[in-house]
PDB file of N, CA and C in Angstrom:
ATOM      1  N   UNK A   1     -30.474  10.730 -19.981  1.00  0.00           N
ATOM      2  CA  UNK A   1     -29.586   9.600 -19.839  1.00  0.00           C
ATOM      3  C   UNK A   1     -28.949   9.292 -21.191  1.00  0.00           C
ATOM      4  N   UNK A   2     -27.774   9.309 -21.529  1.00  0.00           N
ATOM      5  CA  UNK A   2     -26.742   9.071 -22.587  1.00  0.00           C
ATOM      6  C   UNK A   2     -26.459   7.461 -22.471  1.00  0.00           C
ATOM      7  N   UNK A   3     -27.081   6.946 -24.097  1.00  0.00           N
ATOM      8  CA  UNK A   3     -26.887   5.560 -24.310  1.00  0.00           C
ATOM      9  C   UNK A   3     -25.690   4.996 -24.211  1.00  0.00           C
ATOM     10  N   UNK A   4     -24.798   5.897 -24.161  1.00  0.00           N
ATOM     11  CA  UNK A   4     -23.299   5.057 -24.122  1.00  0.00           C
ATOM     12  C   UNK A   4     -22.851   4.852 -22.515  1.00  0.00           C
ATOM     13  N   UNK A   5     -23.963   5.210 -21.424  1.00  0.00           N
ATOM     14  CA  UNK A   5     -23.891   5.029 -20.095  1.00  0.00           C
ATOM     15  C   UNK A   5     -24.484   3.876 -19.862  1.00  0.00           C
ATOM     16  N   UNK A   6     -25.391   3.389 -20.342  1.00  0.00           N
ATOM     17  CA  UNK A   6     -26.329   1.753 -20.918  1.00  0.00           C
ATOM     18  C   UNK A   6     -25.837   1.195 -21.682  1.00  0.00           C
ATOM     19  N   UNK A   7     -24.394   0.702 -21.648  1.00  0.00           N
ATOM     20  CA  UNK A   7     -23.790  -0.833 -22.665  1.00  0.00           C
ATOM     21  C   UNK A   7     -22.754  -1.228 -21.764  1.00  0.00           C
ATOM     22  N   UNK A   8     -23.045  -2.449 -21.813  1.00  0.00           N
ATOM     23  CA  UNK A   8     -22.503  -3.428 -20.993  1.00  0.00           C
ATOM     24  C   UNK A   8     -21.997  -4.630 -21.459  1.00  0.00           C
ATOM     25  N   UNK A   9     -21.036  -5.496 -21.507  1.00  0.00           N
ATOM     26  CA  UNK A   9     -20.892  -7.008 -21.958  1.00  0.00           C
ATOM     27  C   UNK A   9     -21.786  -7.734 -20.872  1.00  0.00           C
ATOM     28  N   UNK A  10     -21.737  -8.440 -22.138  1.00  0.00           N
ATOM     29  CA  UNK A  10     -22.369  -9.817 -21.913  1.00  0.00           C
ATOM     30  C   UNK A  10     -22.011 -10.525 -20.254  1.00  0.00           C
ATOM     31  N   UNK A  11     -20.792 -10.403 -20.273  1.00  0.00           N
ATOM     32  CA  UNK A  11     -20.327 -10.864 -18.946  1.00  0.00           C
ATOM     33  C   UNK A  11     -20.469 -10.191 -17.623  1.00  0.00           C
ATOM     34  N   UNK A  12     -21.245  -9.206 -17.833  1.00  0.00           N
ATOM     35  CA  UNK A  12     -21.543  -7.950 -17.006  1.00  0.00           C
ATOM     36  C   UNK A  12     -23.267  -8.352 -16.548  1.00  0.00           C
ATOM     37  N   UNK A  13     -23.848  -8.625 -17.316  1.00  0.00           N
ATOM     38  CA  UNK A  13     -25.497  -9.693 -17.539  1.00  0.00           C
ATOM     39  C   UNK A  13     -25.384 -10.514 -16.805  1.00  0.00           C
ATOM     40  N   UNK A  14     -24.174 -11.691 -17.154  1.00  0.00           N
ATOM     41  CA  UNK A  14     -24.944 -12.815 -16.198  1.00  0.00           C
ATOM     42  C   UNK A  14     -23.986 -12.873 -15.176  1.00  0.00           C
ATOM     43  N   UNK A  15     -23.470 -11.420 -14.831  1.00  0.00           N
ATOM     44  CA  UNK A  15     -22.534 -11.613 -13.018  1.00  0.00           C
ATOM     45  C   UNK A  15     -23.804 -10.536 -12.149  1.00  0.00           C
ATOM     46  N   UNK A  16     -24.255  -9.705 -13.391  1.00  0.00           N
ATOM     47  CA  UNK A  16     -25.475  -8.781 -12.183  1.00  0.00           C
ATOM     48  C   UNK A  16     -26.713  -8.758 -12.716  1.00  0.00           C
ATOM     49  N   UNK A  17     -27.693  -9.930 -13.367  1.00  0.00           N
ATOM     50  CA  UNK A  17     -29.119 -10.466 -13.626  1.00  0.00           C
ATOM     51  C   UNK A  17     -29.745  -9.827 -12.945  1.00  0.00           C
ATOM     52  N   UNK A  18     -29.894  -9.784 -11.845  1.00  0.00           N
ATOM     53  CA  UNK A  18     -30.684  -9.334 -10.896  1.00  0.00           C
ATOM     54  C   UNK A  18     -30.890  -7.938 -10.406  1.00  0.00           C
ATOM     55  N   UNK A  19     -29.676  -7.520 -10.870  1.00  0.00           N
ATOM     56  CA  UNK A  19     -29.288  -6.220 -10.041  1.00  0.00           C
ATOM     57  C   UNK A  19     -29.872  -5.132 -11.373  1.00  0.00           C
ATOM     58  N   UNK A  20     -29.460  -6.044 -12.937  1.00  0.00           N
ATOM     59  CA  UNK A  20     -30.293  -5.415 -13.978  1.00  0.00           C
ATOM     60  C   UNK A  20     -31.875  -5.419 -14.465  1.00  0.00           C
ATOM     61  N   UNK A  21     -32.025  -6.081 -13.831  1.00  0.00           N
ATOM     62  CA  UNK A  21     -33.804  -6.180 -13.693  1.00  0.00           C
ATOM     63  C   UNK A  21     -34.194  -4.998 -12.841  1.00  0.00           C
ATOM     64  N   UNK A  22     -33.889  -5.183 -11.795  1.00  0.00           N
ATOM     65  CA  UNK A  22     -34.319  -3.980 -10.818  1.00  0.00           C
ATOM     66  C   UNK A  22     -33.988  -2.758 -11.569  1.00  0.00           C
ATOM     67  N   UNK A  23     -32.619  -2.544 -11.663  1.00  0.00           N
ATOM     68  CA  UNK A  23     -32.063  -0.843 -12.567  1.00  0.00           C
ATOM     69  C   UNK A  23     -32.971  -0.918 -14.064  1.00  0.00           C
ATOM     70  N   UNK A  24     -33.985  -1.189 -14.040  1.00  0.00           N
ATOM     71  CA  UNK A  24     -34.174  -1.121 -15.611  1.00  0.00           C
ATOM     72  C   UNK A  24     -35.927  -1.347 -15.130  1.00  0.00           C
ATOM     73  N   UNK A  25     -35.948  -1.282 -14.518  1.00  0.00           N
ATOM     74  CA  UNK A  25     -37.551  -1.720 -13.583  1.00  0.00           C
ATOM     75  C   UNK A  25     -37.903   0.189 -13.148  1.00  0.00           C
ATOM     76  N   UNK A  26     -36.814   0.683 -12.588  1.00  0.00           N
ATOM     77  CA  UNK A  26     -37.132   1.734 -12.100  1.00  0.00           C
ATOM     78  C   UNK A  26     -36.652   2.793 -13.065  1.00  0.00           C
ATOM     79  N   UNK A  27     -35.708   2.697 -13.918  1.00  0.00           N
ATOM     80  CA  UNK A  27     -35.433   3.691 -14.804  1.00  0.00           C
ATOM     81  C   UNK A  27     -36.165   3.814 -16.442  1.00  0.00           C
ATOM     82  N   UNK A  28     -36.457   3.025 -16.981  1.00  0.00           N
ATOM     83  CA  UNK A  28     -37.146   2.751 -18.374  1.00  0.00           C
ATOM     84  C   UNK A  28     -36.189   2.876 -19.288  1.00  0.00           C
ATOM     85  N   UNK A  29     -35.255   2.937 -18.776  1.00  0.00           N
ATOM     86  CA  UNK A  29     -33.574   3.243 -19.953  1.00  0.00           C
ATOM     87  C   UNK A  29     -33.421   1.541 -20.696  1.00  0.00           C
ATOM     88  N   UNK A  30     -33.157   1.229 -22.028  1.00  0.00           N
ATOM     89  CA  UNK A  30     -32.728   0.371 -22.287  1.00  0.00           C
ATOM     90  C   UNK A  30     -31.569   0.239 -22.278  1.00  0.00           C
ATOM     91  N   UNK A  31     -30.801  -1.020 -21.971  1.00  0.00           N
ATOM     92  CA  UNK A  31     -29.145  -1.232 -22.031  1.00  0.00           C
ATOM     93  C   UNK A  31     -29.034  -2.491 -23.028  1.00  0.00           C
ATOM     94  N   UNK A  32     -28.304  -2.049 -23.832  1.00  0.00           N
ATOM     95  CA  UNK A  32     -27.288  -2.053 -24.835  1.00  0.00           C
ATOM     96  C   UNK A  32     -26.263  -3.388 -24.181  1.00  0.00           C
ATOM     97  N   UNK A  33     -26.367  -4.410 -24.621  1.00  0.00           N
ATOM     98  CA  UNK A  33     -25.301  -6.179 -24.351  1.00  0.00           C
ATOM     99  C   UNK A  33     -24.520  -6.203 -25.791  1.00  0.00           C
ATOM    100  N   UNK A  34     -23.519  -6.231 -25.194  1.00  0.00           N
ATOM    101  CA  UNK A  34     -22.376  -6.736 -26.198  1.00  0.00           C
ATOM    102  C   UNK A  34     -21.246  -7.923 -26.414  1.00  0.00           C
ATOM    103  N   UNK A  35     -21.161  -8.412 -27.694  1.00  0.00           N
ATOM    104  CA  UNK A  35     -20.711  -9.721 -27.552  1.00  0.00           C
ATOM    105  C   UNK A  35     -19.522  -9.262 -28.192  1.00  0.00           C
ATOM    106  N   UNK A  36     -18.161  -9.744 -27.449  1.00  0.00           N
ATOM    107  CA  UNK A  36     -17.298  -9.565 -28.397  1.00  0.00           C
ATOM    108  C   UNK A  36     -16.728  -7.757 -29.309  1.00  0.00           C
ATOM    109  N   UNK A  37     -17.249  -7.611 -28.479  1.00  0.00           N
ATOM    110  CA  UNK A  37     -17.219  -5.293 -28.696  1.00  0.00           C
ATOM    111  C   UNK A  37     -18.197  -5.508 -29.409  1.00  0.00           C
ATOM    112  N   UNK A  38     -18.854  -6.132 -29.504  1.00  0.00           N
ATOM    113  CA  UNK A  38     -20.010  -5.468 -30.640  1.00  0.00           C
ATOM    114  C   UNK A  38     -21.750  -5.609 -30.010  1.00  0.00           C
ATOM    115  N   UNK A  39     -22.383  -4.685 -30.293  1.00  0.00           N
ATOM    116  CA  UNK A  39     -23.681  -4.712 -29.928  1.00  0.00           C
ATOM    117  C   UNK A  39     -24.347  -5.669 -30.447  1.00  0.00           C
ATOM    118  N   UNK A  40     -25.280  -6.604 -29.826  1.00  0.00           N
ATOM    119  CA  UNK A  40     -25.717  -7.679 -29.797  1.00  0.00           C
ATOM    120  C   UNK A  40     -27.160  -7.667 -29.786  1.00  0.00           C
ATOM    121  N   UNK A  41     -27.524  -7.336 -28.198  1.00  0.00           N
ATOM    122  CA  UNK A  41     -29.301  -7.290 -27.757  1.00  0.00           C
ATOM    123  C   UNK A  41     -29.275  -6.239 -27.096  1.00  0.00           C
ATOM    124  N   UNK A  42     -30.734  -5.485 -26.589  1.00  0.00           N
ATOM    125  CA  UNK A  42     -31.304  -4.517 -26.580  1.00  0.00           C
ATOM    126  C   UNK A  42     -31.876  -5.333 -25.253  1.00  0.00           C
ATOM    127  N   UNK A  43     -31.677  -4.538 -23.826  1.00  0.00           N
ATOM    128  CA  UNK A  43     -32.972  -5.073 -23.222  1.00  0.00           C
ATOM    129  C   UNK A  43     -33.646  -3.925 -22.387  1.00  0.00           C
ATOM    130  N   UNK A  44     -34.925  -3.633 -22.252  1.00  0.00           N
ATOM    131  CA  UNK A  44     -35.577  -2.931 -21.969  1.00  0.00           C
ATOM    132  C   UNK A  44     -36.864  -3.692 -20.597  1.00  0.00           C
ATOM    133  N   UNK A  45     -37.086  -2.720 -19.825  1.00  0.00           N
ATOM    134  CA  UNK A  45     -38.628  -3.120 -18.743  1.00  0.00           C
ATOM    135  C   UNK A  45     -40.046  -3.061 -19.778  1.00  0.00           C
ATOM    136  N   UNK A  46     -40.826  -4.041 -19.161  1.00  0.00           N
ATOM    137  CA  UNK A  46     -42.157  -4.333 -20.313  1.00  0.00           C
ATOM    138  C   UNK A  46     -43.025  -3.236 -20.205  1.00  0.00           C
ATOM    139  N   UNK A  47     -42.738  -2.101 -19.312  1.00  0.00           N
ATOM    140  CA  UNK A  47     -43.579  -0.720 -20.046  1.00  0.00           C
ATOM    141  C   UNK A  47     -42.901  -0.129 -20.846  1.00  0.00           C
ATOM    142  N   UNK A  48     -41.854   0.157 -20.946  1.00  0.00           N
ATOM    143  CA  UNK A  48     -41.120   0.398 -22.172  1.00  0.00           C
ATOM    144  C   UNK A  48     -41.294   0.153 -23.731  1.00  0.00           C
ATOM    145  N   UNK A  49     -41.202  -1.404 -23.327  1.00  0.00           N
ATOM    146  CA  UNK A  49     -41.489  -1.963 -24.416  1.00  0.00           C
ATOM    147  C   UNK A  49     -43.167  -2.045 -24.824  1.00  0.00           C
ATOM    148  N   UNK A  50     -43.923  -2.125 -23.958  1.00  0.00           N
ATOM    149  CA  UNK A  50     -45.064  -1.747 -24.473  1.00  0.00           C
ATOM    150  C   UNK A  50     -45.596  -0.423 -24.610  1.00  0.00           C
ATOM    151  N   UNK A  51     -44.524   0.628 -24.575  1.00  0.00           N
ATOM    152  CA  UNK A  51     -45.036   2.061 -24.814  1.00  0.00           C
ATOM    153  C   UNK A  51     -44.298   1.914 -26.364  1.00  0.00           C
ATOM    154  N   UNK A  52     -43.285   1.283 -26.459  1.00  0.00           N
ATOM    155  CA  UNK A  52     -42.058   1.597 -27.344  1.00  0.00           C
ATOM    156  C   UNK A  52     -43.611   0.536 -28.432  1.00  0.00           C
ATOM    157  N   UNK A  53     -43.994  -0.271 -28.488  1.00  0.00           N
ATOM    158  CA  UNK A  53     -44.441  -1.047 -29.693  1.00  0.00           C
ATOM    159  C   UNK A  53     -46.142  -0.138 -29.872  1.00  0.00           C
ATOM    160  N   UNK A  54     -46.502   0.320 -28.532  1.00  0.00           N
ATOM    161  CA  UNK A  54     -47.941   1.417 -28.888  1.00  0.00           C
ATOM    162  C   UNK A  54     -47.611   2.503 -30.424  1.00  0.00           C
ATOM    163  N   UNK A  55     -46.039   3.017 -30.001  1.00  0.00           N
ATOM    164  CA  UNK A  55     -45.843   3.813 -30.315  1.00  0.00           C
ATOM    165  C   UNK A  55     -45.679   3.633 -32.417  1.00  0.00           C
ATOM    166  N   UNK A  56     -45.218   2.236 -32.170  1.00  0.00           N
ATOM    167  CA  UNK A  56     -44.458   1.523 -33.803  1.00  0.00           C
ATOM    168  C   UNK A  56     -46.238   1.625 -34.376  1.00  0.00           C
ATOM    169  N   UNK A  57     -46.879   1.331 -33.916  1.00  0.00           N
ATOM    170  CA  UNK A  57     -48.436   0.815 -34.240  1.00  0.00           C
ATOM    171  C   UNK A  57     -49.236   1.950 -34.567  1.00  0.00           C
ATOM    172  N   UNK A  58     -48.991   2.658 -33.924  1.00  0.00           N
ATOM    173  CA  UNK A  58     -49.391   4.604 -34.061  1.00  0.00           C
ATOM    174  C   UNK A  58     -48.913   5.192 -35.500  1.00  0.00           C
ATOM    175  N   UNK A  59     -47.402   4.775 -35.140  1.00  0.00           N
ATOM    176  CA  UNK A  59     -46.726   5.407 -36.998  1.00  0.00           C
ATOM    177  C   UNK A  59     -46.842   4.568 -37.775  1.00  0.00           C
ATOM    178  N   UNK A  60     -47.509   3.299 -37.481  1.00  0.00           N
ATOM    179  CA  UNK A  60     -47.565   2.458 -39.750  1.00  0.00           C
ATOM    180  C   UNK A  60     -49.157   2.984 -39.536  1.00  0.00           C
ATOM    181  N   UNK A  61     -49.991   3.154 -38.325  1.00  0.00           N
ATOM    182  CA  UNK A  61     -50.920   4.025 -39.139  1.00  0.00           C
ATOM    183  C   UNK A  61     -51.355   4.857 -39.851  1.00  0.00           C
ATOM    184  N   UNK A  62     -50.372   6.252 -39.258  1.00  0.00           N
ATOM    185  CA  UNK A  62     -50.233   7.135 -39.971  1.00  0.00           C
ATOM    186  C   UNK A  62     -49.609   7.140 -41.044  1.00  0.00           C
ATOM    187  N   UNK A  63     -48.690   6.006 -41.294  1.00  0.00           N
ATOM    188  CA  UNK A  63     -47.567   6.129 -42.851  1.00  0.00           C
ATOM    189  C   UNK A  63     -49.119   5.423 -43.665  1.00  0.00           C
ATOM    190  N   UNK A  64     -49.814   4.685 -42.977  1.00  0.00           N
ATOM    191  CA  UNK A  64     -50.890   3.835 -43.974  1.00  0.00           C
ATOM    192  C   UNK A  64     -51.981   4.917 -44.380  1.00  0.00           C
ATOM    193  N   UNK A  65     -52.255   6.224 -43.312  1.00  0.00           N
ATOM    194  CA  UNK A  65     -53.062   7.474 -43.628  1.00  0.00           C
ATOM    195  C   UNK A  65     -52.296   7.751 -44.384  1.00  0.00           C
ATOM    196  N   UNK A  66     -50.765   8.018 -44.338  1.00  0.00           N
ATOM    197  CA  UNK A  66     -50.465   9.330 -45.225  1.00  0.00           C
ATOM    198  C   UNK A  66     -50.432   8.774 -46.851  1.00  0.00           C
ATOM    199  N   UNK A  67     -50.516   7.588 -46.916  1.00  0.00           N
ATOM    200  CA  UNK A  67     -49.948   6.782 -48.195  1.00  0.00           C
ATOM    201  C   UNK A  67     -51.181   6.789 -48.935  1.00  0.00           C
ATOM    202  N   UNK A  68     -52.612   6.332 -48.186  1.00  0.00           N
ATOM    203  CA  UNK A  68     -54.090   6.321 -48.530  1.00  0.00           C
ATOM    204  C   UNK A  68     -54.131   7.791 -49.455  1.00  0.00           C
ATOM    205  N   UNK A  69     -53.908   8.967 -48.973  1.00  0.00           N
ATOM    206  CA  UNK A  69     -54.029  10.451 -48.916  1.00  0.00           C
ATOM    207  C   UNK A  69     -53.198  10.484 -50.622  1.00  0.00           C
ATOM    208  N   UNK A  70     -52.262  10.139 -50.780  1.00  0.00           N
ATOM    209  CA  UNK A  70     -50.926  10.446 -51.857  1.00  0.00           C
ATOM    210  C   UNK A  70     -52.199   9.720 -53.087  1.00  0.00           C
ATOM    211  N   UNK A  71     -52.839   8.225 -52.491  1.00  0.00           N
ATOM    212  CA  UNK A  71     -53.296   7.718 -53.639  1.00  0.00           C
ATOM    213  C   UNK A  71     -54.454   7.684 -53.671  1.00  0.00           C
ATOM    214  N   UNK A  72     -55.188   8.984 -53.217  1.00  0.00           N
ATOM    215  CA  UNK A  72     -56.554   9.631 -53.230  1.00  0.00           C
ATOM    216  C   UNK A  72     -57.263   8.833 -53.040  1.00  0.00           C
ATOM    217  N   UNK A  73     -57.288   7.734 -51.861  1.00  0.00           N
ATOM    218  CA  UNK A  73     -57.819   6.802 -51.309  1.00  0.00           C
ATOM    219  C   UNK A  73     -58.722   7.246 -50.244  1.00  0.00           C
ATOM    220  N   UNK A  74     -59.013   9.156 -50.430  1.00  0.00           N
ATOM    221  CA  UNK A  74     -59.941   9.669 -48.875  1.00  0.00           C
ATOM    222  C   UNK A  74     -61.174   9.713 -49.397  1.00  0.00           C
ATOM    223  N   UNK A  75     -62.236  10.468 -48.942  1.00  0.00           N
ATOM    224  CA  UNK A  75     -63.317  10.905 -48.907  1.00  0.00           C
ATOM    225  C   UNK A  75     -63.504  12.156 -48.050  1.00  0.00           C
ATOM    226  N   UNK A  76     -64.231  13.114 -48.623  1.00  0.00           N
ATOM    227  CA  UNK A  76     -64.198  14.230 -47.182  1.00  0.00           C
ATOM    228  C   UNK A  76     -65.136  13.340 -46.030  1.00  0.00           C
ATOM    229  N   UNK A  77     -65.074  13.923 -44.726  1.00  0.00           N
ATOM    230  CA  UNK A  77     -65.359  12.979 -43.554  1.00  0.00           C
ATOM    231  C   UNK A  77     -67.018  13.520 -43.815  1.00  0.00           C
ATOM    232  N   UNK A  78     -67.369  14.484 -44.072  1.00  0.00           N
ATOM    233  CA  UNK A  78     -68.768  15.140 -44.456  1.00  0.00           C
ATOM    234  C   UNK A  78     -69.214  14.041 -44.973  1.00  0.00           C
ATOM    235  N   UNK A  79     -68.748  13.908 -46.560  1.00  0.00           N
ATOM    236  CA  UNK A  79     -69.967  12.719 -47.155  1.00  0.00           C
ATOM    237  C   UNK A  79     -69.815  11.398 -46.215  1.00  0.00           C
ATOM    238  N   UNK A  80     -68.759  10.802 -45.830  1.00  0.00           N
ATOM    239  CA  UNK A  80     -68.922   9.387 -45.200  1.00  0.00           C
ATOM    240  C   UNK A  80     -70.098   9.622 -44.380  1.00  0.00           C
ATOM    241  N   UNK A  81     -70.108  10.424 -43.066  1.00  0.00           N
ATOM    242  CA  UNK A  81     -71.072  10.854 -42.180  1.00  0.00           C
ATOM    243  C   UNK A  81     -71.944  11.018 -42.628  1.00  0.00           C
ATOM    244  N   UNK A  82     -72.678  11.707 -43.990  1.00  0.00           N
ATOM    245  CA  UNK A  82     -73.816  11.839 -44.603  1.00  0.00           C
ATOM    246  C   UNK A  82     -74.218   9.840 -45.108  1.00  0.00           C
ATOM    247  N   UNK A  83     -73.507   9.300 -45.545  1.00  0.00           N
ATOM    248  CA  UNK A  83     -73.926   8.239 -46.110  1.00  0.00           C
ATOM    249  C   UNK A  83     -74.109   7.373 -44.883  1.00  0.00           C
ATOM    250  N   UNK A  84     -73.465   7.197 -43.742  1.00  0.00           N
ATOM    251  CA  UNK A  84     -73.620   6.621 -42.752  1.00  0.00           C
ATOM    252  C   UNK A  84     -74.930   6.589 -42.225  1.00  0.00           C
ATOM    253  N   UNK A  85     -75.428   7.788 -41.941  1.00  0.00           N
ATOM    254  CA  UNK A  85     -76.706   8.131 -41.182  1.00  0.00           C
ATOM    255  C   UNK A  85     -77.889   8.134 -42.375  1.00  0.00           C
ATOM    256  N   UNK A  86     -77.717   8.041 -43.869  1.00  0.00           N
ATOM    257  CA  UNK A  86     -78.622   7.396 -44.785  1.00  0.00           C
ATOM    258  C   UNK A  86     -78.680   5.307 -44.607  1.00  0.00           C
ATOM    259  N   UNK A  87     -77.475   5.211 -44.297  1.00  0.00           N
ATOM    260  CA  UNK A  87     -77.519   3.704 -44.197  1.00  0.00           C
ATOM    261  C   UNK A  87     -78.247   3.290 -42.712  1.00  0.00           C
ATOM    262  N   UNK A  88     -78.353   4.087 -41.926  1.00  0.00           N
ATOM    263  CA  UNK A  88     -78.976   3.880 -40.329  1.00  0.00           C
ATOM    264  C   UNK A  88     -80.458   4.061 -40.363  1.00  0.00           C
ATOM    265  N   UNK A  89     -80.911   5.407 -41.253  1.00  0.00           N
ATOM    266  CA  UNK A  89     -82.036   5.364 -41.732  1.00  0.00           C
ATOM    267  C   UNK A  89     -82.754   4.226 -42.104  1.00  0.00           C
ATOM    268  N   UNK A  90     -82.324   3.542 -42.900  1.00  0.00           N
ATOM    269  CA  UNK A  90     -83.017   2.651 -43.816  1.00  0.00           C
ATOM    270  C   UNK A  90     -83.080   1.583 -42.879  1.00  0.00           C
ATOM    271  N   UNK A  91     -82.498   1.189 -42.298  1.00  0.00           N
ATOM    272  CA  UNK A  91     -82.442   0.286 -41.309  1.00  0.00           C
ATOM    273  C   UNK A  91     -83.582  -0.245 -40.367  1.00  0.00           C
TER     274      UNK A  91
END
């Protein structure tokens, strides 16, 4: 599906509300509202958007792994696991 098939004015929203809930319920496509020729808001169905924000949450992890890694912030996973099961020991 080609985003420039998903933009619509504003005035296009509140003559078919309803009719865009449903088309956006069954497709997962976001459409693109425009005010004035210009892009405005983004609206998307809430699996979308909750796949679309899983997804944001996934990559600042990994940018927060890859950044840890640059500033030799690791450990090999060996010793953690070795010190872990000395700290369970003692326990």
């Amino acid at each position: 599906m080609k985003l420039s098939s998903q933009i619509k004015p504003i005035s296009y929203l509140k003559a078919h509300a309803a009719e865009i809930v449903r088309n956006l319920s069954g497709q997962g496509g976001p459409l693109v509202i425009t005010q004035n020729g210009e892009a405005k808001v983004v609206i998307q169905d809430i699996d979308s958007y909750e796949q679309t924000q899983e997804t944001m949450a996934l990559l600042k992890i990994l940018a927060l792994g890859s950044r840890q890694i640059e500033e030799g912030k690791v450990q090999p996973a060996g010793d953690v696991i070795e010190r872990l099961r000395d700290r369970s020991k003692r326990r």
